[in-house]
C-alpha atoms as a PDB file:
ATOM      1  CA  UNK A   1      88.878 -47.170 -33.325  1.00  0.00           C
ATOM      2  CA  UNK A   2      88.605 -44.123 -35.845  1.00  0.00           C
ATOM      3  CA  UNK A   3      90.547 -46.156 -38.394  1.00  0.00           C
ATOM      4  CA  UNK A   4      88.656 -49.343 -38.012  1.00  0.00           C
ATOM      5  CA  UNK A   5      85.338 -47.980 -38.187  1.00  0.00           C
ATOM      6  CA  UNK A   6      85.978 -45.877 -41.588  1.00  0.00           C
ATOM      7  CA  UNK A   7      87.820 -48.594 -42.574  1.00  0.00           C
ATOM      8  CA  UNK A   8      85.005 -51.726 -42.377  1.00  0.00           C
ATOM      9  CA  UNK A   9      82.708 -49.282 -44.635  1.00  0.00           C
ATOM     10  CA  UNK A  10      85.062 -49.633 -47.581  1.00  0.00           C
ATOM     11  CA  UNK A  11      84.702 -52.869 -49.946  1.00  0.00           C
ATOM     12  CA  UNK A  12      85.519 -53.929 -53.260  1.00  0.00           C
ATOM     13  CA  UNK A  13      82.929 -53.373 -56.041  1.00  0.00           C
ATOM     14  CA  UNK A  14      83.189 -55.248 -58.948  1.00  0.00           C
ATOM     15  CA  UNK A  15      82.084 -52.759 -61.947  1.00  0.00           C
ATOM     16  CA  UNK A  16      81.544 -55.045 -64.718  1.00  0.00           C
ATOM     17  CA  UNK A  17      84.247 -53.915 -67.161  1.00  0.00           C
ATOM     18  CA  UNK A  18      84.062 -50.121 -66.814  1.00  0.00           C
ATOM     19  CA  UNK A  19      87.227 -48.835 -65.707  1.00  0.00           C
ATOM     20  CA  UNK A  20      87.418 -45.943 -63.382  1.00  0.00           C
ATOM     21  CA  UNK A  21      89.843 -43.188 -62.234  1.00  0.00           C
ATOM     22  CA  UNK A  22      90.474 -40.084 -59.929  1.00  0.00           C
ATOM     23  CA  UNK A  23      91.714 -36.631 -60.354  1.00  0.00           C
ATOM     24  CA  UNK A  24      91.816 -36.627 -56.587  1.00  0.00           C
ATOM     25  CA  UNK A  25      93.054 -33.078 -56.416  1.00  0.00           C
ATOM     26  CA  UNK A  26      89.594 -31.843 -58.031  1.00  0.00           C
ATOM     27  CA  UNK A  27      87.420 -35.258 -56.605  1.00  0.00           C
ATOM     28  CA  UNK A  28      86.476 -36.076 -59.855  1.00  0.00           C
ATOM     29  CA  UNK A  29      86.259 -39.224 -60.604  1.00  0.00           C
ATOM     30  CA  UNK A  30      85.775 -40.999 -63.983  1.00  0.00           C
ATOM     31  CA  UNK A  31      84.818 -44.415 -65.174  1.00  0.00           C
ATOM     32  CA  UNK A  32      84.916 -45.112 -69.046  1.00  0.00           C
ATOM     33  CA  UNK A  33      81.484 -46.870 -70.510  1.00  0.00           C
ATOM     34  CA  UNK A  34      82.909 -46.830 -73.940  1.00  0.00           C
ATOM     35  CA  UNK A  35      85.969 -45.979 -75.508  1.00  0.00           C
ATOM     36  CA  UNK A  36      83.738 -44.906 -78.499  1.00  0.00           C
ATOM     37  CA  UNK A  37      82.043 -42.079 -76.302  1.00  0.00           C
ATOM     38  CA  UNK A  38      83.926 -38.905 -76.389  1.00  0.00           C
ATOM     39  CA  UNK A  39      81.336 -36.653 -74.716  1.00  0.00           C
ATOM     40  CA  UNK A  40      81.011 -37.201 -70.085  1.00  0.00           C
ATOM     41  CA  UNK A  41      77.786 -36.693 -68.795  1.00  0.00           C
ATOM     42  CA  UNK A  42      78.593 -35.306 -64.869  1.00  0.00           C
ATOM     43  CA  UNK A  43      77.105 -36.619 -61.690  1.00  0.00           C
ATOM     44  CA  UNK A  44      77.059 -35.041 -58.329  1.00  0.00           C
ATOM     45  CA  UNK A  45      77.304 -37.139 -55.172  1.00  0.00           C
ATOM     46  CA  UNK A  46      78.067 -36.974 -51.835  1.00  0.00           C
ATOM     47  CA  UNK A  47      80.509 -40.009 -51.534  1.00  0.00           C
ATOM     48  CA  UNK A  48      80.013 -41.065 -47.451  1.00  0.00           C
ATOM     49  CA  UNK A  49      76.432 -43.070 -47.751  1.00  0.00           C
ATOM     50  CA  UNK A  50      76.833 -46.432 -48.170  1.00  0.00           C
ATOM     51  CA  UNK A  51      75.411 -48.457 -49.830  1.00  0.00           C
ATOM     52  CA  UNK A  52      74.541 -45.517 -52.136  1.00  0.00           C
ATOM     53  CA  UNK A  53      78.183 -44.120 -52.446  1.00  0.00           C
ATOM     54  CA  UNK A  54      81.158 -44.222 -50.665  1.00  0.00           C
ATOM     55  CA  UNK A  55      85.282 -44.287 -51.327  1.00  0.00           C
ATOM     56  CA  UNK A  56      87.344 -46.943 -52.309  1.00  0.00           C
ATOM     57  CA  UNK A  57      91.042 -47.541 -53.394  1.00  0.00           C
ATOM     58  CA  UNK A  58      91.197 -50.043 -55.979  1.00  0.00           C
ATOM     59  CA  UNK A  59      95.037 -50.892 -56.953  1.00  0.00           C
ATOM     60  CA  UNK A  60      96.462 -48.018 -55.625  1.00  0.00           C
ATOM     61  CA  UNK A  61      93.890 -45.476 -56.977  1.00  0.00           C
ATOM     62  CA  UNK A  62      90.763 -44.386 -55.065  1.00  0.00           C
ATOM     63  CA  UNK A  63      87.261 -44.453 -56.809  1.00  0.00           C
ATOM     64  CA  UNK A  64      83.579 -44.178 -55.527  1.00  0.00           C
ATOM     65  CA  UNK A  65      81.438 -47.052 -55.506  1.00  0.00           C
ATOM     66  CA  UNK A  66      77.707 -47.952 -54.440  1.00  0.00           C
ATOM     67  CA  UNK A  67      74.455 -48.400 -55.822  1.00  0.00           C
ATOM     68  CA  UNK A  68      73.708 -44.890 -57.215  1.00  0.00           C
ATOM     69  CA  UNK A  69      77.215 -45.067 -59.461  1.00  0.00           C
ATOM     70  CA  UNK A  70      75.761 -48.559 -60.885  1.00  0.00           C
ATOM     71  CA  UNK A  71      72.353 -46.727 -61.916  1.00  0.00           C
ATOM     72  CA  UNK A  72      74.492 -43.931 -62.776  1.00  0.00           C
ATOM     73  CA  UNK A  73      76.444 -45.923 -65.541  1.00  0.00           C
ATOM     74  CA  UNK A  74      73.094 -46.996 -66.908  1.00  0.00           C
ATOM     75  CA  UNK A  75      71.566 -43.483 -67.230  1.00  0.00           C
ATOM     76  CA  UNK A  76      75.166 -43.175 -69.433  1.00  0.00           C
ATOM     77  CA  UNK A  77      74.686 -45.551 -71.684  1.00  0.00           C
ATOM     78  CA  UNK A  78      71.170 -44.439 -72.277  1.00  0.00           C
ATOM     79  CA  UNK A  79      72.716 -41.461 -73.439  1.00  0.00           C
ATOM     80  CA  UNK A  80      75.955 -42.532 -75.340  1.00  0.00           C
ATOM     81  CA  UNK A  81      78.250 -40.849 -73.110  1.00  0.00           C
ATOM     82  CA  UNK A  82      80.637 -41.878 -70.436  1.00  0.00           C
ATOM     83  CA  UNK A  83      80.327 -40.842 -67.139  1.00  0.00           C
ATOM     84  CA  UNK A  84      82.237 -38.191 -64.499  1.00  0.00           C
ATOM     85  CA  UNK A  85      81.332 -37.931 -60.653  1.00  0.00           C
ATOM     86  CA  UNK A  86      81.924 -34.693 -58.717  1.00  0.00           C
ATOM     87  CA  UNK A  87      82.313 -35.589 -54.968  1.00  0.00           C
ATOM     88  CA  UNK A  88      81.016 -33.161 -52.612  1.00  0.00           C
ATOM     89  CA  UNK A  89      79.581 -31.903 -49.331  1.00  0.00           C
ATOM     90  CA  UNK A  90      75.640 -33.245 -49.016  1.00  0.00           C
ATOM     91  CA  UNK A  91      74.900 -29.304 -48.731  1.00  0.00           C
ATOM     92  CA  UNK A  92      76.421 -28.153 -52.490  1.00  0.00           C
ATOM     93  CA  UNK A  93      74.938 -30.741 -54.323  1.00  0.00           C
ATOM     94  CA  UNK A  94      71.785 -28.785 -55.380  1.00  0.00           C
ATOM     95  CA  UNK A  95      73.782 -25.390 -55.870  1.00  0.00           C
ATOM     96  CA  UNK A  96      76.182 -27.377 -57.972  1.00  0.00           C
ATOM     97  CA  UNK A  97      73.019 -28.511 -59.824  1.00  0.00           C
ATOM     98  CA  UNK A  98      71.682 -25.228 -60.237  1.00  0.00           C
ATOM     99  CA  UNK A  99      74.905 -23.575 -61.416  1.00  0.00           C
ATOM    100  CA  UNK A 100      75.373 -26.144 -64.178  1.00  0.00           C
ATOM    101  CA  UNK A 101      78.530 -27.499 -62.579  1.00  0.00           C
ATOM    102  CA  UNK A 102      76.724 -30.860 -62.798  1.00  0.00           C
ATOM    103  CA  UNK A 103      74.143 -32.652 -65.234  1.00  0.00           C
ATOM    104  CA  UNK A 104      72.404 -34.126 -62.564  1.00  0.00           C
ATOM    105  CA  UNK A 105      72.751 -35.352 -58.758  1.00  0.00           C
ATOM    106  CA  UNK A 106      72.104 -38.857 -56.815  1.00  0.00           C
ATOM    107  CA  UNK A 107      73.058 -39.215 -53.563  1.00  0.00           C
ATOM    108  CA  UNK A 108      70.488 -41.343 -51.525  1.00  0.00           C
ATOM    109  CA  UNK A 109      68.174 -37.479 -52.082  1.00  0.00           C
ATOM    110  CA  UNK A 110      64.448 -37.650 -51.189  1.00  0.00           C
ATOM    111  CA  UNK A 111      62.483 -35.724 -53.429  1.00  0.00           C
ATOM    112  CA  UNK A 112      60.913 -32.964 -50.961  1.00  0.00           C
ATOM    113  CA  UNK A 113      58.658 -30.391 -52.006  1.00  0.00           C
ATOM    114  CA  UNK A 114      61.444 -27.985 -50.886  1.00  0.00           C
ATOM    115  CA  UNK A 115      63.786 -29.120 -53.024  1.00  0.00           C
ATOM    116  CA  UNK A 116      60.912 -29.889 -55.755  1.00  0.00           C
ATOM    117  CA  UNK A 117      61.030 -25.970 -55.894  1.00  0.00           C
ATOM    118  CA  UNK A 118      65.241 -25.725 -56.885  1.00  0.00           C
ATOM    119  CA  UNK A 119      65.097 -28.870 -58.999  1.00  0.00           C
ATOM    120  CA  UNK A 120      62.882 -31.359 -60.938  1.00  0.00           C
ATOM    121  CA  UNK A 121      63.434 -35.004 -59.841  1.00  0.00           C
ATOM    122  CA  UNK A 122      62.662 -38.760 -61.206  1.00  0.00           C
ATOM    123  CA  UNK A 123      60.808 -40.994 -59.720  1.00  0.00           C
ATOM    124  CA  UNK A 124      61.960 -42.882 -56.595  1.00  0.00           C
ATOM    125  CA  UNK A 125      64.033 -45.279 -57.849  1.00  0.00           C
ATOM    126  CA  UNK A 126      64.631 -47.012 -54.060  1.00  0.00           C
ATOM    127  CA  UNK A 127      62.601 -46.810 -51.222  1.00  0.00           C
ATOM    128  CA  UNK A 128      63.801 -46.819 -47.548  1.00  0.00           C
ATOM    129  CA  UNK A 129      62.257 -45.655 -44.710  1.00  0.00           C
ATOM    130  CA  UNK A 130      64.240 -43.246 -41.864  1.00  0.00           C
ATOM    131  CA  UNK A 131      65.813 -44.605 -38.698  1.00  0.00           C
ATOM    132  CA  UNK A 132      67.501 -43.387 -35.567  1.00  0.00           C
ATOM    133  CA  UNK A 133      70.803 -45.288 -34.855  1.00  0.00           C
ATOM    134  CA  UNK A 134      71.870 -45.660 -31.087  1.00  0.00           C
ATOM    135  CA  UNK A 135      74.797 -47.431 -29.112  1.00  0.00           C
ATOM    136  CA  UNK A 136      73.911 -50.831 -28.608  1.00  0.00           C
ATOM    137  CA  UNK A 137      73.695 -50.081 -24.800  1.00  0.00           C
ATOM    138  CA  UNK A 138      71.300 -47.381 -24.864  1.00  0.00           C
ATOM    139  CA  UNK A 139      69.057 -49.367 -27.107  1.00  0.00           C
ATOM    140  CA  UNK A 140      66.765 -49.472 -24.381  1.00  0.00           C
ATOM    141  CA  UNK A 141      66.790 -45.983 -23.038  1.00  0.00           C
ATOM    142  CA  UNK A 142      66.575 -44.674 -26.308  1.00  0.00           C
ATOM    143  CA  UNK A 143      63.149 -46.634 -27.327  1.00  0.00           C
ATOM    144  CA  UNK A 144      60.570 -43.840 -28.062  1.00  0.00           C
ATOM    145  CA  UNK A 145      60.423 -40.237 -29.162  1.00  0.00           C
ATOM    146  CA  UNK A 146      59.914 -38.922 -25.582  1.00  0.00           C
ATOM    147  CA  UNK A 147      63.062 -40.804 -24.590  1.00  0.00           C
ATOM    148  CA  UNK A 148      65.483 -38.717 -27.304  1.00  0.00           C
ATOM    149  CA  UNK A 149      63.250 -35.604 -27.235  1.00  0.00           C
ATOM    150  CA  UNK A 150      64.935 -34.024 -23.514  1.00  0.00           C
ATOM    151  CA  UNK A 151      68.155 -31.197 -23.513  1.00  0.00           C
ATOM    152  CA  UNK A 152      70.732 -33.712 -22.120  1.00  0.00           C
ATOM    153  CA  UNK A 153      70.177 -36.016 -25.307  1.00  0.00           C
ATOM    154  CA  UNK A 154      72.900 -35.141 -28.136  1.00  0.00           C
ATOM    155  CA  UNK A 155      71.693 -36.243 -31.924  1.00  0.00           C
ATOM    156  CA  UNK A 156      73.236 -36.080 -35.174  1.00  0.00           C
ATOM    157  CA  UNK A 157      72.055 -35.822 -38.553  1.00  0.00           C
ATOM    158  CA  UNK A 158      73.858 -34.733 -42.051  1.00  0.00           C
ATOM    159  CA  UNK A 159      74.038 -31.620 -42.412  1.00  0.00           C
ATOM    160  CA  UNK A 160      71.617 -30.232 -45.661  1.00  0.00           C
ATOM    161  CA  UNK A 161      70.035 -33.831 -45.716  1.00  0.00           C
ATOM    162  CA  UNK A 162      66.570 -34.441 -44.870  1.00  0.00           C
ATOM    163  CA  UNK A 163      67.026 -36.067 -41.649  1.00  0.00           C
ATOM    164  CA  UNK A 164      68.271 -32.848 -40.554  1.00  0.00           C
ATOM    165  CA  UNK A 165      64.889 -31.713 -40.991  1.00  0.00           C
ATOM    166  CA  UNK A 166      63.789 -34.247 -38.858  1.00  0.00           C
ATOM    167  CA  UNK A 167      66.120 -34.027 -36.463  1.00  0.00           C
ATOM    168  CA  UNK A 168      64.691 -30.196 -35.752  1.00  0.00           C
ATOM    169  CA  UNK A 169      61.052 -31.697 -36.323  1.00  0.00           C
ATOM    170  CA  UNK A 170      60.981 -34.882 -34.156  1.00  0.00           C
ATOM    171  CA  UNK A 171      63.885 -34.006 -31.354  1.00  0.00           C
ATOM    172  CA  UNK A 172      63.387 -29.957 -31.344  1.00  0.00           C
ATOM    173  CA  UNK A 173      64.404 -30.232 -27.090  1.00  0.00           C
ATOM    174  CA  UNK A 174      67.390 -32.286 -27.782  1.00  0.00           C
ATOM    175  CA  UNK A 175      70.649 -30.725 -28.657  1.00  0.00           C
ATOM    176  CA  UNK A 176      71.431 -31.332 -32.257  1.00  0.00           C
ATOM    177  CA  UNK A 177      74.657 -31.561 -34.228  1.00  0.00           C
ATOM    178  CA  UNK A 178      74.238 -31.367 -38.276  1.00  0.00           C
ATOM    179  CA  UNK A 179      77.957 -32.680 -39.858  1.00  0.00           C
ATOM    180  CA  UNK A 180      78.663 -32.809 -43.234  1.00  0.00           C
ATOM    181  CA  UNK A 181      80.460 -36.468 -43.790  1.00  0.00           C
ATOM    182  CA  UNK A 182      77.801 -39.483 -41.973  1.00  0.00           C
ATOM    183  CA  UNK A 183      81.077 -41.342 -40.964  1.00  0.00           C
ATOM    184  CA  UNK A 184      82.000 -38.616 -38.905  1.00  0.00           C
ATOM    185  CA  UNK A 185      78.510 -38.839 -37.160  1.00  0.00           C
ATOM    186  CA  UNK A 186      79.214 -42.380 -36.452  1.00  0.00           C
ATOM    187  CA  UNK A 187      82.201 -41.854 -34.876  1.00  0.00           C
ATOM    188  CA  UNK A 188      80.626 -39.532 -32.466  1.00  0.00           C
ATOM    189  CA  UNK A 189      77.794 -41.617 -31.957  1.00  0.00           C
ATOM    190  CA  UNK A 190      80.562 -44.438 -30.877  1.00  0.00           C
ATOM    191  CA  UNK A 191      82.592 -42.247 -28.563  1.00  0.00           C
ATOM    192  CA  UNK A 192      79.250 -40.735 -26.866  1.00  0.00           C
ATOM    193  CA  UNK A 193      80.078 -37.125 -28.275  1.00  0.00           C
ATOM    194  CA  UNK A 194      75.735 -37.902 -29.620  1.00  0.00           C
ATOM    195  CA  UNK A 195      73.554 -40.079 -28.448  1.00  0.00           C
ATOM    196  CA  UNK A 196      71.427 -40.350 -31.594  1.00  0.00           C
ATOM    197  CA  UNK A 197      72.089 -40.417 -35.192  1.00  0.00           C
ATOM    198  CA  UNK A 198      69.223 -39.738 -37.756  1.00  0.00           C
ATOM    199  CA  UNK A 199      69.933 -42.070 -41.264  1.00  0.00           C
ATOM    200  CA  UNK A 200      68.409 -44.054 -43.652  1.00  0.00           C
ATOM    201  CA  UNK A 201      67.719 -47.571 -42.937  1.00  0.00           C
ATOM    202  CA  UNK A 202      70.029 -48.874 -45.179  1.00  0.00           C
ATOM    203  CA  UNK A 203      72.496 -46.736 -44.826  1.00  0.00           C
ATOM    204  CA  UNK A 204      71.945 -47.597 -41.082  1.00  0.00           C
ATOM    205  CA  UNK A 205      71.964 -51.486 -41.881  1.00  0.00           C
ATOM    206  CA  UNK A 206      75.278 -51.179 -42.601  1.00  0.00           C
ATOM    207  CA  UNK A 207      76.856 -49.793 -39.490  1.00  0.00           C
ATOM    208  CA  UNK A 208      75.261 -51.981 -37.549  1.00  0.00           C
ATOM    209  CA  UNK A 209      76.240 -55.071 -39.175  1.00  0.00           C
ATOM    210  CA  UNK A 210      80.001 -53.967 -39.315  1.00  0.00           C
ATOM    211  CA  UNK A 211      79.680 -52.855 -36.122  1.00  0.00           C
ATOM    212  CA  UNK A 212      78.204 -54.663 -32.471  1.00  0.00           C
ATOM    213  CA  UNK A 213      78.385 -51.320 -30.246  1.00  0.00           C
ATOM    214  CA  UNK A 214      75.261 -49.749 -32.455  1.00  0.00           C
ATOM    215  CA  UNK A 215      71.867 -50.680 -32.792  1.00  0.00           C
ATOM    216  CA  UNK A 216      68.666 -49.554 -34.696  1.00  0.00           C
ATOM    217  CA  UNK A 217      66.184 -47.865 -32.577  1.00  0.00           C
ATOM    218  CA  UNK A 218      62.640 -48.914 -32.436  1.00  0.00           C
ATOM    219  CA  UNK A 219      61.511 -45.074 -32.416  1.00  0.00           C
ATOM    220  CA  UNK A 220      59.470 -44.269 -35.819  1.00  0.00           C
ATOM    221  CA  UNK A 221      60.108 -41.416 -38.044  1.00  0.00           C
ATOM    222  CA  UNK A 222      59.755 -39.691 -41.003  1.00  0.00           C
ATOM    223  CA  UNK A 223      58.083 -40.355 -44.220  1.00  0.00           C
ATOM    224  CA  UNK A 224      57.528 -44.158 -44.298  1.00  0.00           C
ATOM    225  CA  UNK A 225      56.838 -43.580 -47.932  1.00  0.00           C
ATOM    226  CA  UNK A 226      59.956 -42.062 -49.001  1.00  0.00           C
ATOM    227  CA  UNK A 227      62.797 -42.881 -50.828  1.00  0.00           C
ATOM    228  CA  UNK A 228      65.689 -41.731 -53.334  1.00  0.00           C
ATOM    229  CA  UNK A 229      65.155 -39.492 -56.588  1.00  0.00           C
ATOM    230  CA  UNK A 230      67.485 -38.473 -59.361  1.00  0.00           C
ATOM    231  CA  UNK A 231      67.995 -34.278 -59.145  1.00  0.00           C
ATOM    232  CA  UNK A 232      68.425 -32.310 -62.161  1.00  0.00           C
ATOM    233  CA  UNK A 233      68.264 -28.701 -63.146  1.00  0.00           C
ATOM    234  CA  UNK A 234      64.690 -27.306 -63.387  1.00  0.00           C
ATOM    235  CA  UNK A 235      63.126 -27.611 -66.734  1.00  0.00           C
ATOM    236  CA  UNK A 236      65.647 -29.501 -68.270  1.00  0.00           C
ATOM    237  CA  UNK A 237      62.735 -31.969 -69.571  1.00  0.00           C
ATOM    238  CA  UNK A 238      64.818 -33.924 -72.483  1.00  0.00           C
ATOM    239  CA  UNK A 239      67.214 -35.352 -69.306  1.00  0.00           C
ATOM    240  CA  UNK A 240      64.637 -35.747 -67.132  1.00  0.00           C
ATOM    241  CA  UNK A 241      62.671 -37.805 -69.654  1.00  0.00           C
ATOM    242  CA  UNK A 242      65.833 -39.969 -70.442  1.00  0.00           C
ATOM    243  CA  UNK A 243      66.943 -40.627 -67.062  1.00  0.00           C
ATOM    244  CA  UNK A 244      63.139 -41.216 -66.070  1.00  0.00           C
ATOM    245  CA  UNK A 245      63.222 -44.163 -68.801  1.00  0.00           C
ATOM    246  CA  UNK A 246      66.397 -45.411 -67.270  1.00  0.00           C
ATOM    247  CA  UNK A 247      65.107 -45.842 -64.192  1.00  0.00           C
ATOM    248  CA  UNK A 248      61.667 -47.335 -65.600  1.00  0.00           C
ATOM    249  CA  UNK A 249      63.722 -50.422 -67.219  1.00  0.00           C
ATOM    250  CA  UNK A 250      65.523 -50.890 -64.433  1.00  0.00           C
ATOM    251  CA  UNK A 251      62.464 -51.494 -62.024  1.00  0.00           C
ATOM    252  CA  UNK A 252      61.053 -53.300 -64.281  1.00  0.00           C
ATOM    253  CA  UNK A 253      62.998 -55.768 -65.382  1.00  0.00           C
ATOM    254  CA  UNK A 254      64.328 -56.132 -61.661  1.00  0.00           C
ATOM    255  CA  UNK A 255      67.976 -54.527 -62.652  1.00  0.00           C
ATOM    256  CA  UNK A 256      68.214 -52.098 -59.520  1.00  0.00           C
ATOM    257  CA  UNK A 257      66.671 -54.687 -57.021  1.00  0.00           C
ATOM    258  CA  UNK A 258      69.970 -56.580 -57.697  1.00  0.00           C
ATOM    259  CA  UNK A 259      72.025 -53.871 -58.057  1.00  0.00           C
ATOM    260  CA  UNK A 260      70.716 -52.423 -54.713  1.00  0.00           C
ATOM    261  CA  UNK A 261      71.112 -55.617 -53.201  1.00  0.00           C
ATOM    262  CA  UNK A 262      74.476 -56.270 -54.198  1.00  0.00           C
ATOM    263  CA  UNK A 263      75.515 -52.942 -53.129  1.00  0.00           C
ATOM    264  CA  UNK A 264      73.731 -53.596 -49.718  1.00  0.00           C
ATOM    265  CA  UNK A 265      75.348 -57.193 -49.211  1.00  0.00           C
ATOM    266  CA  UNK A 266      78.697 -56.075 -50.225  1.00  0.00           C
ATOM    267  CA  UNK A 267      78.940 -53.296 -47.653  1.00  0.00           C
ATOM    268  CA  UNK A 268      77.377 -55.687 -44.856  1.00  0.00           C
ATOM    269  CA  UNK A 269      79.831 -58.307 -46.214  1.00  0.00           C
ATOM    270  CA  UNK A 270      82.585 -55.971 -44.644  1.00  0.00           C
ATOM    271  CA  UNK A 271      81.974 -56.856 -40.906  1.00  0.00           C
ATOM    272  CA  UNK A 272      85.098 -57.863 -38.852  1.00  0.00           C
END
C-alpha cells in the first residue's frame, strides 16, 4: 500500500523542450532554458505538493515537476537565465531564503503577515481555498468542526506550512501531528495512525481522485481568500518587480490557468 500510494502521485510532465537534470546527492535539480544563458537563477521548493511540485524519474533520472516549476521557467526567461531548484523540507525554505542560499521560493506558500515580516512576496498567482481530508468512511463522522475538535481525534498537517497553523487554531483539543513530507501524512491518514489531514484543495483533489479510501470533508476552514505567492528576500525590489511582471502576463493572457490546469489534470490523470 505504501508503494502504491507514493507511487499514483508521480506522472509524466511534458516540459516543452527544456531539459532537466539532478545532482541527487545535493537535490538540486536543473533544467536548461537556453544554452545561451550561462548565469542560474535558484528556486527553493518543497518537492511533495502536487500539483505544485513533486518527484519524478524521467529515463532513468529523477526531476521535479508541477505547476510552480512551469511558472518558475517563465520567471527565467524573464530574466535571461536558466533555472536551478533546491529541494527541501517545507520548514527551511524561508531560512534558505533569508540566508541567500536561494533567489527566491514557490512552493504552494500563502503570503501571511508572519511570513510578510521575513520576506516580501508577489501577488497570488493561484488561489485555493483549505480543506480537511478524511478516510472515505469517516466522511460522515468527520462533517463539522465539533466533530474533529475532541482528544481522541488524531490530525495532520505539514509541518512549517500554514495549515499547521490551522490545525492548532481550528482543532486546538485534537491531538495533532505536524510531518515534514504531505505523502507521509497521507499514508497515516490511510492506515488510521490520523484521522484528519489539513491541505490545500488541490493538493487534496489529487489524493482523492487517485485514491477511493479518502474523501474531502465538508468542514470549512481557513482563509477562503487565500492562495500561493512567490517568496523572496526582503527588499530585494528589482526581483520582486520582475517576477511580479511575470506573473502579471501570465494571468493575463490566461498562461497559468492552463498551466495550473494541466498540472492539476495530469496528477488526477494518475488514478489506478
Amino acid at each position: 500500500m505504501f508503494k502504491k500510494t507514493l507511487g499514483i502521485i508521480l506522472a509524466t510532465l511534458a516540459v516543452a523542450a527544456l531539459a532537466a537534470c539532478a545532482d541527487t546527492a545535493s537535490n538540486v535539480y536543473t533544467y536548461v532554458i537556453d544554452e545561451a544563458y550561462d548565469e542560474y537563477v535558484v528556486m527553493g521548493t518543497s518537492a511533495d505538493y502536487p500539483p505544485y511540485e513533486w518527484p519524478l524519474e524521467v529515463d532513468g533520472k529523477t526531476t521535479i515537476v508541477g505547476l510552480d516549476i512551469e511558472i518558475a521557467k517563465h520567471i527565467a526567461a524573464a530574466l535571461g537565465k536558466n533555472l536551478k531548484v533546491v529541494n527541501k523540507g517545507f520548514d527551511f525554505l524561508l531560512e534558505d531564503l533569508e540566508a541567500g542560499k536561494v533567489d527566491f521560493v514557490m512552493a504552494g506558500m500563502t503570503p501571511t503577515e508572519e511570513r510578510a515580516l521575513r520576506v516580501d512576496f508577489s501577488p497570488v498567482y493561484y488561489e485555493s481555498i483549505q480543506v480537511v481530508l478524511v478516510r472515505n468512511a469517516d466522511l460522515a463522522a468527520y462533517a463539522s468542526v465539533e466533530a474533529v475538535n475532541v482528544a481522541t481525534v488524531k490530525v495532520g498537517a505539514q509541518l512549517g506550512a500554514i495549515q499547521q497553523e490551522l490545525a492548532d487554531a481550528t482543532f486546538p483539543l485534537a491531538q495533532r501531528q505536524f510531518i515534514q513530507q504531505v505523502p507521509d501524512l497521507v499514508i497515516r491518514l490511510i492506515d488510521g495512525q490520523l484521522d484528519a489531514v489539513i491541505m490545500e484543495k488541490a493538493v487534496a483533489d489529487g489524493y482523492v481522485a487517485n485514491n477511493p479510501e479518502l474523501a474531502i470533508s465538508s468542514i470549512a476552514i481557513g482563509d477562503p481568500d487565500g492562495g500561493s505567492a512567490v517568496a523572496v528576500q526582503k527588499g530585494d525590489a528589482e526581483l520582486l518587480a520582475a517576477i511580479n511582471a511575470v506573473i502579471a502576463d501570465l494571468l493575463s493572457d490566461g498562461t497559468i490557468s492552463t498551466i495550473v490546469a494541466d498540472a492539476i489534470a495530469l496528477n488526477e490523470s494518475t488514478a489506478e
